[in-house]
Protein backbone atom coordinates (compact mmCIF):
# COMPACT_ATOMS: atom_id res chain seq x y z
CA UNK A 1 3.98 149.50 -48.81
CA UNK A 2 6.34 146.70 -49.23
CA UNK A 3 9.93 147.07 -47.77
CA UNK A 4 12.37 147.91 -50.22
CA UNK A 5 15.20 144.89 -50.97
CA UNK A 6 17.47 147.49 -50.49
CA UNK A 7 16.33 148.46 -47.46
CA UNK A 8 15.95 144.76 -46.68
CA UNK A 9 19.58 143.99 -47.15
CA UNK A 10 21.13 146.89 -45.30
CA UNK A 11 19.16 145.99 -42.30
CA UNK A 12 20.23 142.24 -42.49
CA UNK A 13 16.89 141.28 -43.12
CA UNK A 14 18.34 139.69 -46.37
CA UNK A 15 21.96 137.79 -45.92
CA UNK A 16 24.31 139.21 -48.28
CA UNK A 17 28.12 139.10 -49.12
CA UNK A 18 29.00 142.32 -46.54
CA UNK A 19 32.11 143.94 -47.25
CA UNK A 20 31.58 147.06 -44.73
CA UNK A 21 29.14 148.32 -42.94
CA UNK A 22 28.91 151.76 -40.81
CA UNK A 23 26.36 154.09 -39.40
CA UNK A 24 25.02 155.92 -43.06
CA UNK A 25 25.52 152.72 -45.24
CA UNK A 26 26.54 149.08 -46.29
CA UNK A 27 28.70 147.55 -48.63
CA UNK A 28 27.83 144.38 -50.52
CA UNK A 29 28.79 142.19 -53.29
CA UNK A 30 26.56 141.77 -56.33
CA UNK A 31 25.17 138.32 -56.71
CA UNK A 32 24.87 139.60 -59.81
CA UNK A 33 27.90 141.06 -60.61
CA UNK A 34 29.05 142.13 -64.31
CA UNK A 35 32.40 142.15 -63.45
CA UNK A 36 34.55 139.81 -60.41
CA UNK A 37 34.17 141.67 -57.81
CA UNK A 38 31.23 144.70 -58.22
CA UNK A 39 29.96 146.03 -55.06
CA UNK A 40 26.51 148.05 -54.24
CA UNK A 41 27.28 150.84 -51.63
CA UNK A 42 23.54 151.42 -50.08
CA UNK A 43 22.64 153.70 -47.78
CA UNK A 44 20.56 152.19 -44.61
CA UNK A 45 18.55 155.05 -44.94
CA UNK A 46 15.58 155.08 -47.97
CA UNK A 47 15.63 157.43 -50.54
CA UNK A 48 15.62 157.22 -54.37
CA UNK A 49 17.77 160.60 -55.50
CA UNK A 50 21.11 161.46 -54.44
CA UNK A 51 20.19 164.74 -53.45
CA UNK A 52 17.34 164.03 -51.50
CA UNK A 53 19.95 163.38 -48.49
CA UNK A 54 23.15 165.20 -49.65
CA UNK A 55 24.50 164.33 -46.18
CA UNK A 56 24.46 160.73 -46.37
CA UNK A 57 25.00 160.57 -50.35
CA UNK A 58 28.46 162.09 -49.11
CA UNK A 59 29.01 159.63 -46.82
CA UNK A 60 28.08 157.21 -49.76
CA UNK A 61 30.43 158.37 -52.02
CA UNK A 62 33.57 158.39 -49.34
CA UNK A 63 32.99 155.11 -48.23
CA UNK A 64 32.85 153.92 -52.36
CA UNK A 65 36.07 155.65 -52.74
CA UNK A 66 37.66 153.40 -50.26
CA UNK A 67 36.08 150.23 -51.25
CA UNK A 68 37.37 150.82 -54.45
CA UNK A 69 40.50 151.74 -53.17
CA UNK A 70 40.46 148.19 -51.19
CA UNK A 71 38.88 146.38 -54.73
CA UNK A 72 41.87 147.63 -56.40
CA UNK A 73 44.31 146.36 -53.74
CA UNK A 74 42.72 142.81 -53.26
CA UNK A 75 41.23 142.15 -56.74
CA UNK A 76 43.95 144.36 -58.59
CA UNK A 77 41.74 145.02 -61.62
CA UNK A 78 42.95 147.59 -64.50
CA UNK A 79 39.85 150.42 -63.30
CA UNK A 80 37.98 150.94 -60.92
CA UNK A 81 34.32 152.66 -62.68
CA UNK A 82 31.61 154.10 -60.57
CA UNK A 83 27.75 154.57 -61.49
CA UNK A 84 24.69 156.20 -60.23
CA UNK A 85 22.20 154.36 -62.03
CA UNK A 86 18.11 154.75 -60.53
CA UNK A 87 16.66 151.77 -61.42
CA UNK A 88 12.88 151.78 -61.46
CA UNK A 89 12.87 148.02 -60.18
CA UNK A 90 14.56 149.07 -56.60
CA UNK A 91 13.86 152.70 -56.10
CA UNK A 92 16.98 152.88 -53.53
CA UNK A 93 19.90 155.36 -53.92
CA UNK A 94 22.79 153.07 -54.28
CA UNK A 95 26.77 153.44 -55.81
CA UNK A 96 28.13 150.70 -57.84
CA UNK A 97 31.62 150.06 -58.27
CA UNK A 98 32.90 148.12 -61.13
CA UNK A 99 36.44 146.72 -61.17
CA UNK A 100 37.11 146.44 -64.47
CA UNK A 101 39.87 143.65 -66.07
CA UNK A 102 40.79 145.21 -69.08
CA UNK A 103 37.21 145.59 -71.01
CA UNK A 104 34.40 147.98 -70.17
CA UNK A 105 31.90 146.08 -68.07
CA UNK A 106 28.11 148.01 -67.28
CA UNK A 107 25.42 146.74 -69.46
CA UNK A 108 27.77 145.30 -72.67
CA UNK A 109 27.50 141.67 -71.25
CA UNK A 110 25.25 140.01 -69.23
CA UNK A 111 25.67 139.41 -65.33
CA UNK A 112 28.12 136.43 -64.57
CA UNK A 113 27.33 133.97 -62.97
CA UNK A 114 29.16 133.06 -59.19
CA UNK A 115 29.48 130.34 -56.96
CA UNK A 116 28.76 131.65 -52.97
CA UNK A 117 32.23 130.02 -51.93
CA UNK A 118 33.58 132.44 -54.36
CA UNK A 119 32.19 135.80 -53.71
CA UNK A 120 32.31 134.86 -49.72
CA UNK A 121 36.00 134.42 -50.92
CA UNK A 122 36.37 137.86 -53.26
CA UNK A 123 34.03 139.65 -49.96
CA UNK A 124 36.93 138.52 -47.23
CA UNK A 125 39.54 139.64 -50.14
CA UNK A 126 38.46 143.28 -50.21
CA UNK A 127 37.48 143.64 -46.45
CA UNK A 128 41.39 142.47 -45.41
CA UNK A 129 41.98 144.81 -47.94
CA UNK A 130 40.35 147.65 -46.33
CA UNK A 131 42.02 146.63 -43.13
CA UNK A 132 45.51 147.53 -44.48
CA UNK A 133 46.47 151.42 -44.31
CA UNK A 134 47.45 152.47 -47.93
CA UNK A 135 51.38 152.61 -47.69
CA UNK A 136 52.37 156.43 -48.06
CA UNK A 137 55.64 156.77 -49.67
CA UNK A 138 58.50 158.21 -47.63
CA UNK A 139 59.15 161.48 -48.80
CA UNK A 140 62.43 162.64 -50.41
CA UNK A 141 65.14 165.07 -49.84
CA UNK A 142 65.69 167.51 -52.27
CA UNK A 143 68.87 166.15 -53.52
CA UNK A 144 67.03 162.91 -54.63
CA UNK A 145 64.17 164.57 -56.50
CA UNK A 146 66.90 166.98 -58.48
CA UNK A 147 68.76 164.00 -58.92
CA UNK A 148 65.72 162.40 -60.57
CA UNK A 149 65.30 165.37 -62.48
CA UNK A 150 68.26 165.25 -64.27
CA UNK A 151 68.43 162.91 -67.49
CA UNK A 152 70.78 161.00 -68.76
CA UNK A 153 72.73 161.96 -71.95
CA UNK A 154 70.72 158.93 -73.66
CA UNK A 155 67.67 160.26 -72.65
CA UNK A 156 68.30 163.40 -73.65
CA UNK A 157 69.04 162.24 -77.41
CA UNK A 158 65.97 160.42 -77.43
CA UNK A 159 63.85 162.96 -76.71
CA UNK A 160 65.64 165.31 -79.07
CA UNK A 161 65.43 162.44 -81.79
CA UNK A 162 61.54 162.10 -81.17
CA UNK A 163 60.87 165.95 -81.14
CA UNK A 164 62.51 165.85 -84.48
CA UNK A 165 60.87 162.82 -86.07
CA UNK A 166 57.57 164.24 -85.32
């Protein structure tokens, strides 16, 4: 049986556009992306079904979340969509995450075409971006949330004035 291109890529066999890489999976650009930026979360390990390895499907689906998270930061699209899609060309679990710039991208349009300077570029983009802790906002006192709380008299009317209208 032939390797899987899947399998290929996440064991470097095939040189791709890494943006992370760890013990259960690998994260690479599309060279065929449908939107700037789509990435293919695959695990190292071969299997076709999610649920064939729950385990490392979980794994999977944490390490999508924070691509994403780093997509959004780097690429700052307007969404961020996931898909499980089995494909009966590559019969290899994989997660793809579409950043999406204002339209719905999956199968509407056909896959763009980009120059390798530019996804090595959008690739170093998103892993800095992963590099950076999400800022946590500093938590407030109580006096500053009840003060946010409380409207102002203008406000107030307008919210009265709309409850009435409608």
């Amino acid at each position: 049986m032939e390797e899987c291109v899947f399998c290929q890529i996440a064991s470097r066999k095939i040189p791709s556009f890494l943006v992370h890489e760890d013990e259960k999976c690998v994260v690479v650009l599309d060279i065929q992306p449908r939107t700037r930026g789509m990435c293919l979360v695959i695990p190292k390990k071969h299997f076709f079904e999610f649920y064939e390895d729950p385990d490392t499907s979980v794994e999977c689906f944490k390490v999508a979340l924070s691509v994403g998270e780093a997509i959004h930061k780097a690429l700052q699209p307007t969404h961020i969509f996931f898909s499980i899609i089995p494909s009966e060309k590559v019969k290899h679990f994989h997660i793809r995450i579409y950043p999406s710039y204002g339209e719905t991208p999956l199968f509407e349009k056909p896959p763009e075409e980009v120059q390798k300077s530019e996804l090595e570029k959008i690739a170093e983009s998103i892993r800095q971006a992963m590099e950076k802790p999400t800022e946590v906002p500093e938590e407030k006192s109580v006096e500053e949330e009840e003060k946010e709380k409380t409207r102002s008299p203008e406000t107030i009317y307008r919210i009265r004035r709309d409850i009435e209208i409608t």
